[in-house]
N, C-alpha and C. Protein backbone atom coordinates (compact mmCIF):
# COMPACT_ATOMS: atom_id res chain seq x y z
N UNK A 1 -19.77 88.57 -49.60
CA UNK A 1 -19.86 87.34 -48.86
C UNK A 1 -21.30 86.82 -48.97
N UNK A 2 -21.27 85.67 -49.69
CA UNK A 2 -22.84 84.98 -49.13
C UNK A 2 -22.95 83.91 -48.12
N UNK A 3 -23.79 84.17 -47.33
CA UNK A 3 -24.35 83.32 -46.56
C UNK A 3 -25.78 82.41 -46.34
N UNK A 4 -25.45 81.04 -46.97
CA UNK A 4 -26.38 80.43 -47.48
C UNK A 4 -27.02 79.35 -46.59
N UNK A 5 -28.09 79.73 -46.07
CA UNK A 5 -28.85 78.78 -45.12
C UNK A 5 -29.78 77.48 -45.88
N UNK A 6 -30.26 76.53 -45.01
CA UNK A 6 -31.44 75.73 -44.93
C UNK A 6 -32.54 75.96 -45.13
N UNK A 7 -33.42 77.16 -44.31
CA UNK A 7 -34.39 77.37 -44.36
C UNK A 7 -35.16 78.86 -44.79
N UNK A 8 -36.05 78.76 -45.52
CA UNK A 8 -36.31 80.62 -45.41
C UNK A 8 -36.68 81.19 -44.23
N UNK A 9 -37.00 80.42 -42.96
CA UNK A 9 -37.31 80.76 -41.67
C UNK A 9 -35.85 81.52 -41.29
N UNK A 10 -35.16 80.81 -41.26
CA UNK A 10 -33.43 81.26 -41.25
C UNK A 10 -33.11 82.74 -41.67
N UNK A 11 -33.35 82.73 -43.08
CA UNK A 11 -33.03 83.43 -43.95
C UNK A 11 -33.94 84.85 -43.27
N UNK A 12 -35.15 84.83 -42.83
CA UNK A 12 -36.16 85.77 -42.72
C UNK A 12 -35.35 86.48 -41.31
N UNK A 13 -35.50 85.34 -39.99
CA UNK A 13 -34.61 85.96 -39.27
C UNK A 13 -33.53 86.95 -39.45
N UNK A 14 -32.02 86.42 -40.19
CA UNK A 14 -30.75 86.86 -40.56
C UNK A 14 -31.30 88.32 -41.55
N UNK A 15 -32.15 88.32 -42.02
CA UNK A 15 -32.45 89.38 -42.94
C UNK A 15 -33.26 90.69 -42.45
N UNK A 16 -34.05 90.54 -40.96
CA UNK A 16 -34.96 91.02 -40.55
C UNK A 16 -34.09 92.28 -40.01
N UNK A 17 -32.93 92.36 -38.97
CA UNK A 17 -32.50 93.64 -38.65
C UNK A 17 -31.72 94.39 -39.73
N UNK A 18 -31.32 94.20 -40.90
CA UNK A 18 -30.47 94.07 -41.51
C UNK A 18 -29.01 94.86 -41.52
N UNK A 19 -28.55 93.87 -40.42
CA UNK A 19 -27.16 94.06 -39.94
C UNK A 19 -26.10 93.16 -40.91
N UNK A 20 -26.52 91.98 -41.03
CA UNK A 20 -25.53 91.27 -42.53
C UNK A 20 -25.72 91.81 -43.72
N UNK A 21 -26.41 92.43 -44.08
CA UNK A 21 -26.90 93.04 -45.39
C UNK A 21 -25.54 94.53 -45.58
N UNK A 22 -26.02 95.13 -43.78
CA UNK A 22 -25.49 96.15 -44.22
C UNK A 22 -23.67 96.39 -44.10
N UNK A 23 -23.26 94.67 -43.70
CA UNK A 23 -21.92 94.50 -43.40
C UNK A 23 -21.53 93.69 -45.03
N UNK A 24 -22.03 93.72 -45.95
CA UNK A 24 -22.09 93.03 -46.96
C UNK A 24 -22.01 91.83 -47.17
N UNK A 25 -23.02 91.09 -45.73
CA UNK A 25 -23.30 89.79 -46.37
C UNK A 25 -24.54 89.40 -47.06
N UNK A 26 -25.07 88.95 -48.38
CA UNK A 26 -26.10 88.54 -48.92
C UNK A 26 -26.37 87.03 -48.17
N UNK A 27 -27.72 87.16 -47.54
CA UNK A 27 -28.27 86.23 -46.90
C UNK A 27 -29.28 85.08 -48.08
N UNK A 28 -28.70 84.07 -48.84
CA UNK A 28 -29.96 83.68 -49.30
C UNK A 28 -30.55 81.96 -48.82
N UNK A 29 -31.12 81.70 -49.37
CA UNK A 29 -31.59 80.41 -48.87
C UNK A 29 -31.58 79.36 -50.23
N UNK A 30 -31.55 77.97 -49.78
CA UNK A 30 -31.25 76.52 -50.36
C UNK A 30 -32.59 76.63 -51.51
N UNK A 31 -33.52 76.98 -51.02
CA UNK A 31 -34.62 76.95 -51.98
C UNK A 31 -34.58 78.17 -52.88
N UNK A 32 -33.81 78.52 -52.96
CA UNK A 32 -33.88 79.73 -54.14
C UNK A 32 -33.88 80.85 -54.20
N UNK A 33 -34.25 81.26 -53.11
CA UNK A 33 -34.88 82.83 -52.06
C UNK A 33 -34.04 83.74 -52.11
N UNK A 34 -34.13 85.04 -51.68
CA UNK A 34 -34.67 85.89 -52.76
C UNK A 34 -34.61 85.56 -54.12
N UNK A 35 -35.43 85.51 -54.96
CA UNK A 35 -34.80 84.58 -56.69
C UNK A 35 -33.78 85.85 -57.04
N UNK A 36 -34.62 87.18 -57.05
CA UNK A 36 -33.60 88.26 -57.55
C UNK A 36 -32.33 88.79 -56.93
N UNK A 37 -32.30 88.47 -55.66
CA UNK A 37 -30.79 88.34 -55.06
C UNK A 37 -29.91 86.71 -55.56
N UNK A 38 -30.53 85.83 -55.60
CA UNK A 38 -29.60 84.45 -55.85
C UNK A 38 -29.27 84.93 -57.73
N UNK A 39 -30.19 85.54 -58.68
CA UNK A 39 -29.94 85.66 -59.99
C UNK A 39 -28.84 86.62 -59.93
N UNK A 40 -28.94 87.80 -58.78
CA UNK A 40 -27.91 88.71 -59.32
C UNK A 40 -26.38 88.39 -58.73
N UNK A 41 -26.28 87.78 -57.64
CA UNK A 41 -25.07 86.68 -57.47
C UNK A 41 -24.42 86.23 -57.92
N UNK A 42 -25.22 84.79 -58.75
CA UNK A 42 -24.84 84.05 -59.86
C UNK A 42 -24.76 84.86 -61.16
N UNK A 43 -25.00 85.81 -61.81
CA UNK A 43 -24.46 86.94 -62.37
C UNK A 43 -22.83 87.78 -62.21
N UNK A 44 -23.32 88.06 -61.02
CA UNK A 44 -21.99 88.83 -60.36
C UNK A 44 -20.44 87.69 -60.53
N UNK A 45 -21.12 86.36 -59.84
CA UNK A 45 -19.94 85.29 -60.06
C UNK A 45 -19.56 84.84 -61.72
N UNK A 46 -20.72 85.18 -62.85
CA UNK A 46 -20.25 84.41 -64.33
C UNK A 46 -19.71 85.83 -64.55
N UNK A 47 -19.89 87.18 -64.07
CA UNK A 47 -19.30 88.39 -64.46
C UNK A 47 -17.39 88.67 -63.61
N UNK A 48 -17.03 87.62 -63.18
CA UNK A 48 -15.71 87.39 -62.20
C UNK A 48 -15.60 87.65 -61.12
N UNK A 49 -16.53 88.11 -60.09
CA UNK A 49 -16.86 88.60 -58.83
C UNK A 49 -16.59 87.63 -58.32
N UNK A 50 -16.13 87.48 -57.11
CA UNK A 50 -15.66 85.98 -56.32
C UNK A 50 -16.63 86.55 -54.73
N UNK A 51 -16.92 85.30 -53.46
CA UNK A 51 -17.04 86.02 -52.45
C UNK A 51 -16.92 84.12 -51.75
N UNK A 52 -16.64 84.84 -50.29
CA UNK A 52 -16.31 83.88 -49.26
C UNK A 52 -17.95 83.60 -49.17
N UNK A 53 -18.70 82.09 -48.57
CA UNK A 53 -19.14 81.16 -48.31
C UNK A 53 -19.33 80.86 -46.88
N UNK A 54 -20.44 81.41 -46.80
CA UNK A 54 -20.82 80.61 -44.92
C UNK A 54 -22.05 79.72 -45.53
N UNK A 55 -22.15 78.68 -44.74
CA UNK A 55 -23.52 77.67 -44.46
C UNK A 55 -24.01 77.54 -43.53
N UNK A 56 -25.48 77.98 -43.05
CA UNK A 56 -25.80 77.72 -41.54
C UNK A 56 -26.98 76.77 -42.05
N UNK A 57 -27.05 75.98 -41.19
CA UNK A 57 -28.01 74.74 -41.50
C UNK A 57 -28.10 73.78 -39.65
N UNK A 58 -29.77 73.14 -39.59
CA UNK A 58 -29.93 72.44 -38.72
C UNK A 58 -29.10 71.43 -38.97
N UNK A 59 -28.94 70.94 -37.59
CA UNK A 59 -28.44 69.59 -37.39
C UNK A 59 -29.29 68.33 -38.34
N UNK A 60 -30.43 68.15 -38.81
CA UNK A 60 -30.85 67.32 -39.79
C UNK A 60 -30.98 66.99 -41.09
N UNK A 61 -30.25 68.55 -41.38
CA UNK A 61 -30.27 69.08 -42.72
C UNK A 61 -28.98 68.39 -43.73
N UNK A 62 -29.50 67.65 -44.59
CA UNK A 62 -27.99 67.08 -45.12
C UNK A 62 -28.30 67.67 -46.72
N UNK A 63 -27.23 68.35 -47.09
CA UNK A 63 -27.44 68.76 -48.52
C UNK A 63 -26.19 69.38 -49.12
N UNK A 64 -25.60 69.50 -49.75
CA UNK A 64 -24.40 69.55 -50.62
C UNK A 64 -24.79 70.78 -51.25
N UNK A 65 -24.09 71.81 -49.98
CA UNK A 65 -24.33 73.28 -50.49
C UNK A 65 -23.87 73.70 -51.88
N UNK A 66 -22.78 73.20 -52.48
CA UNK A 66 -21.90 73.07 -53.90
C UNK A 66 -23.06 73.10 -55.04
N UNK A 67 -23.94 72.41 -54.38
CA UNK A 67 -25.15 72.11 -55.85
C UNK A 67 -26.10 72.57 -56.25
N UNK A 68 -26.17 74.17 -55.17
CA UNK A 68 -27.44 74.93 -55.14
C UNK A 68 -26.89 76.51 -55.39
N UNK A 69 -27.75 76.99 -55.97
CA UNK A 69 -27.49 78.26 -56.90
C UNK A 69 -27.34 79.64 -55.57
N UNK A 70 -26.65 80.27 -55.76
CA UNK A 70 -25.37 81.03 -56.50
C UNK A 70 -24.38 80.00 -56.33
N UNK A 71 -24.32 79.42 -55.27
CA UNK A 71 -22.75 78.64 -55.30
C UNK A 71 -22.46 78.09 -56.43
N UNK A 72 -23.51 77.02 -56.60
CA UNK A 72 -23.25 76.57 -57.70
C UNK A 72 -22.26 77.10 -59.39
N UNK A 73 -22.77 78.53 -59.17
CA UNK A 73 -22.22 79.29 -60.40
C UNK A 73 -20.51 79.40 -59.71
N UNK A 74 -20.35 79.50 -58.57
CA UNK A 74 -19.61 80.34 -57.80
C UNK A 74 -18.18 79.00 -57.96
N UNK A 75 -18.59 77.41 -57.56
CA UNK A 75 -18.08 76.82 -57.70
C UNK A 75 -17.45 76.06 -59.02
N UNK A 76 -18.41 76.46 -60.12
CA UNK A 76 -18.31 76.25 -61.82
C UNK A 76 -17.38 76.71 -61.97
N UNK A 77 -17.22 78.16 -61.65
CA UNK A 77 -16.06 79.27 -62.28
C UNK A 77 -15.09 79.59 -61.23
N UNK A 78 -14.97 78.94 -60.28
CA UNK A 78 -13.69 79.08 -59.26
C UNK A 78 -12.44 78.94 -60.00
N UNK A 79 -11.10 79.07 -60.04
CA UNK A 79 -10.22 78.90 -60.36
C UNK A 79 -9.22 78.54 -59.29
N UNK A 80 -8.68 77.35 -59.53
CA UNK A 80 -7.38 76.49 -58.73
C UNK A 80 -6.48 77.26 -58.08
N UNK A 81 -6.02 78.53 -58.77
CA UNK A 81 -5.11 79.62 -58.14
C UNK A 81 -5.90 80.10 -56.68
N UNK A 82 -6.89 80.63 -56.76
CA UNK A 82 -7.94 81.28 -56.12
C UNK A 82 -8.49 80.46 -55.51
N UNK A 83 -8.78 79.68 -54.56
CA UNK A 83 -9.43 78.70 -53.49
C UNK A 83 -10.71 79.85 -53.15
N UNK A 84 -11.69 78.69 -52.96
CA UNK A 84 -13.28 78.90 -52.39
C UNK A 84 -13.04 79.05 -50.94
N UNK A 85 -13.27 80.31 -50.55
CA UNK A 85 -13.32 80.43 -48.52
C UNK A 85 -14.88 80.08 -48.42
N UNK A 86 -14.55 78.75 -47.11
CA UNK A 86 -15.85 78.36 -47.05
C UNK A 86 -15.62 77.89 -46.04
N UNK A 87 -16.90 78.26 -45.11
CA UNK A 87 -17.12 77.99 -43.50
C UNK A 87 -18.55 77.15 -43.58
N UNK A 88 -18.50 76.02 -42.78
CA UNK A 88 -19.75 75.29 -42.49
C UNK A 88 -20.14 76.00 -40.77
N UNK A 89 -21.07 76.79 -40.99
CA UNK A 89 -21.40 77.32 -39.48
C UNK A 89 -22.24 76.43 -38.88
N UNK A 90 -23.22 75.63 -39.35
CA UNK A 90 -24.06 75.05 -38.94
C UNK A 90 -23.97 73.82 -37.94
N UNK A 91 -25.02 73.40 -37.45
CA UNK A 91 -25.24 72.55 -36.74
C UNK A 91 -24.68 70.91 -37.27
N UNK A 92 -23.96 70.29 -36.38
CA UNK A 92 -23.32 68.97 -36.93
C UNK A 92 -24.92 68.03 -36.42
N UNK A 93 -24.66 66.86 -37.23
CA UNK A 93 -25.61 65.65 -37.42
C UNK A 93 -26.15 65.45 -35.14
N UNK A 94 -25.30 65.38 -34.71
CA UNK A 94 -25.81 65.51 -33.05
C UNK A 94 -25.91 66.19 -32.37
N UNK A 95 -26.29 67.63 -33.11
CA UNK A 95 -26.58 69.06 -32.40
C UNK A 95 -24.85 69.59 -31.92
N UNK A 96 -25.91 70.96 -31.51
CA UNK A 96 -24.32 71.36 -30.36
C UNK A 96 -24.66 72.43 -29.42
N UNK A 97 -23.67 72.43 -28.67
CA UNK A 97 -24.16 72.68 -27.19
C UNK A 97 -24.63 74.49 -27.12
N UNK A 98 -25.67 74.77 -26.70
CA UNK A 98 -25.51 76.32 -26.48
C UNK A 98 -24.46 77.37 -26.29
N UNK A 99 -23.22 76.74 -25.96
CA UNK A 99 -22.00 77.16 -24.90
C UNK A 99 -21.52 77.95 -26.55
N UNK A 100 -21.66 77.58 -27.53
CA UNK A 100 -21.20 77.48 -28.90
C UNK A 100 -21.91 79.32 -29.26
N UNK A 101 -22.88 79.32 -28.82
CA UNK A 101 -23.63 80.88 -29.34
C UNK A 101 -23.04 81.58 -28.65
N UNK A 102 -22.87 81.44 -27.48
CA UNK A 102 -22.48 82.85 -26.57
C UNK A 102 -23.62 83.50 -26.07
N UNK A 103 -24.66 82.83 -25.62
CA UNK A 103 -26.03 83.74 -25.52
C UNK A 103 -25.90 82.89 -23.93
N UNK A 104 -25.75 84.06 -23.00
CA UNK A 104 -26.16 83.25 -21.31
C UNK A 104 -27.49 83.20 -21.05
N UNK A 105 -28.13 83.61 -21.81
CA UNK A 105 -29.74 83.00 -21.43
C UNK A 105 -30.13 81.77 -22.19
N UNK A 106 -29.38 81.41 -22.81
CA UNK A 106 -29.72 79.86 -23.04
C UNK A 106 -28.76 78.34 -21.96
N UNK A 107 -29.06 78.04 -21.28
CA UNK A 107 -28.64 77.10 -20.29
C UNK A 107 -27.49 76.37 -21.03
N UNK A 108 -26.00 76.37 -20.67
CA UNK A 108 -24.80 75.77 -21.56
C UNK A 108 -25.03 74.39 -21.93
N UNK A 109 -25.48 73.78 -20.86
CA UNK A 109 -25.37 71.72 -21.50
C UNK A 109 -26.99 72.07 -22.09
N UNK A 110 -27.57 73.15 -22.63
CA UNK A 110 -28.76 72.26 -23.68
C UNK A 110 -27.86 72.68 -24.82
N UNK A 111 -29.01 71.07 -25.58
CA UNK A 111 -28.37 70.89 -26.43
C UNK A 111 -28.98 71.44 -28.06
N UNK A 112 -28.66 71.80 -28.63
CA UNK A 112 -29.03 72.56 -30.00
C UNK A 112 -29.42 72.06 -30.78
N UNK A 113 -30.57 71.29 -31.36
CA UNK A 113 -30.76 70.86 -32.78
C UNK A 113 -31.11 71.62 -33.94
N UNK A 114 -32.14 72.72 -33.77
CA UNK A 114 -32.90 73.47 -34.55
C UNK A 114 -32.15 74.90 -34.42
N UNK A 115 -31.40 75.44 -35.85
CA UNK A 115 -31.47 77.28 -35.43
C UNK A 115 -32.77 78.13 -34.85
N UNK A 116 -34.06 77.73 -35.12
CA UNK A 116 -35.07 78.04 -34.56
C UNK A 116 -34.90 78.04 -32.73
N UNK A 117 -34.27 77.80 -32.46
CA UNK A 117 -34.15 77.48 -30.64
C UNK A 117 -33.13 78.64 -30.26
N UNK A 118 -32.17 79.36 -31.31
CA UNK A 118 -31.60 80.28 -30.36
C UNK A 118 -32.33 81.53 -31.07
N UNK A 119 -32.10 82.59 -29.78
CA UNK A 119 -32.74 83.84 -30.25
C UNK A 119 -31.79 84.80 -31.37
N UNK A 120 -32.89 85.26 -31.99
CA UNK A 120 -32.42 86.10 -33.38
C UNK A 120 -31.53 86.84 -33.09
N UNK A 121 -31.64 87.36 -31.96
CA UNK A 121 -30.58 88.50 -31.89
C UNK A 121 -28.79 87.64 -31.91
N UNK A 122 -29.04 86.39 -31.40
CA UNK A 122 -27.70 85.82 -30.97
C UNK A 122 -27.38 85.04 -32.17
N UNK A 123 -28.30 84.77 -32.98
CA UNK A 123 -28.34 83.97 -34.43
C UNK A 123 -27.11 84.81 -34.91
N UNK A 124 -27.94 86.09 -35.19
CA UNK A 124 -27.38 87.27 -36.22
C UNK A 124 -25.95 87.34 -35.83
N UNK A 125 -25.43 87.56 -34.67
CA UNK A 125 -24.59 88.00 -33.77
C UNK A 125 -23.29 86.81 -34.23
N UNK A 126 -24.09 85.47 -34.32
CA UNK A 126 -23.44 84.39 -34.87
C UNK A 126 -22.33 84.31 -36.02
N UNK A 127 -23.70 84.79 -36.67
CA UNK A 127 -23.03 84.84 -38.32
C UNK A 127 -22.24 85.91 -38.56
N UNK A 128 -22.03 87.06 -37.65
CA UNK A 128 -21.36 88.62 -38.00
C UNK A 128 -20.45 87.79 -37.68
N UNK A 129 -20.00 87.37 -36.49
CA UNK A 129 -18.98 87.07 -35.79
C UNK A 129 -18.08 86.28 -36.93
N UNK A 130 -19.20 85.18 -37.41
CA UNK A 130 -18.10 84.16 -38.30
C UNK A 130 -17.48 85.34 -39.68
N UNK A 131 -18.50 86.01 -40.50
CA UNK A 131 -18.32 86.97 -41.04
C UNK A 131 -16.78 88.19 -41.48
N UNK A 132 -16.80 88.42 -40.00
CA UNK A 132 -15.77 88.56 -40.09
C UNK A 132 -14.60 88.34 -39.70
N UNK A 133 -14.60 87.47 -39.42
CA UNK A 133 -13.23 86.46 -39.07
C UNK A 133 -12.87 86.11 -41.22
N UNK A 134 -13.74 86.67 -41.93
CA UNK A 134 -13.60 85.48 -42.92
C UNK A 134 -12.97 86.80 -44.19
N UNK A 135 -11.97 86.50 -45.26
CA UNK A 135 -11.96 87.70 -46.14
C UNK A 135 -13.01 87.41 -47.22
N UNK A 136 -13.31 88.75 -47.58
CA UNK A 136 -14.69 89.46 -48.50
C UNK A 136 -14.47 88.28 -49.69
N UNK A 137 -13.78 87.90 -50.12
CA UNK A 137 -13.57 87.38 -51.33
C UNK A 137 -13.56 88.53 -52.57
C-alpha cells in the first residue's frame, strides 16, 4: 500500500514511529521523497506488483495525485480487469471538522485546514485506520 502525501512535513511525521511502515504502508511524498523508496515502487509497479492508494493532503493543496511518481508508473500499467483502490484521505477545499480524527483533545466544531494542526499520534492513527479498511493490492 502507498500512501502519498503533500508535504515532506507529513511524510516525516507518518514515518517517524514507524507504525505504517511496519503494517506495510510505504509513506512517500508529492515531491519525490524518499527518491529510493518512490524508485523502488515505481520498479516494483513496471515489475507487476500492484498496491492500493491513500492521499492525505491539506485542504489548499490541489494536485492530481495520478501525475506524480510511483503512481504515476502505478496508473500507466494498471489494467481495466484490475481497478486502482484509491482513497482521498485528505482535507476537502473548506477544511473539516476535528470530529473526523477521533482525537478528544482537539475541540469537535474546530475546524481543520492544515494536517499540521492535528497531533501525530492521531495523524498516524488516521491513516492505519483508513489502511486497513483498504485491500493490500
Amino acid at each position: 500500500m502507498v500512501l502519498l502525501v503533500d508535504r515532506p512535513e507529513t511524510a516525516h511525521v507518518l514515518r517517524a514511529d514507524g507504525s505504517l511502515e511496519a503494517r506495510g504502508v510505504a509513506v512517500v511524498c508529492v515531491d519525490g521523497s524518499p527518491r529510493q523508496l518512490v524508485a523502488a515502487l515505481a520498479r516494483g509497479f513496471r515489475d507487476g506488483r500492484r498496491a492500493s492508494v491513500l492521499y492525505l493532503h491539506d485542504a489548499i493543496t490541489v494536485l492530481f495525485p495520478f501525475s506524480v511518481e510511483p503512481i504515476a508508473t502505478l496508473v500507466r500499467l494498471q489494467r481495466a480487469a484490475d481497478p486502482l483502490v484509491y482513497v482521498d484521505l485528505g482535507l476537502p477545499p473548506l477544511g473539516a471538522t476535528a470530529r473526523r480524527f477521533g482525537d478528544a483533545t482537539l475541540p469537535h466544531d474546530t475546524l481543520i485546514m492544515e494536517l499540521g494542526a492535528i497531533p501525530p499520534a492521531t495523524l498516524v492513527r488516521y491513516c492505519l485506520d483508513a489502511a486497513e479498511r483498504l485491500p493490500h493490492g
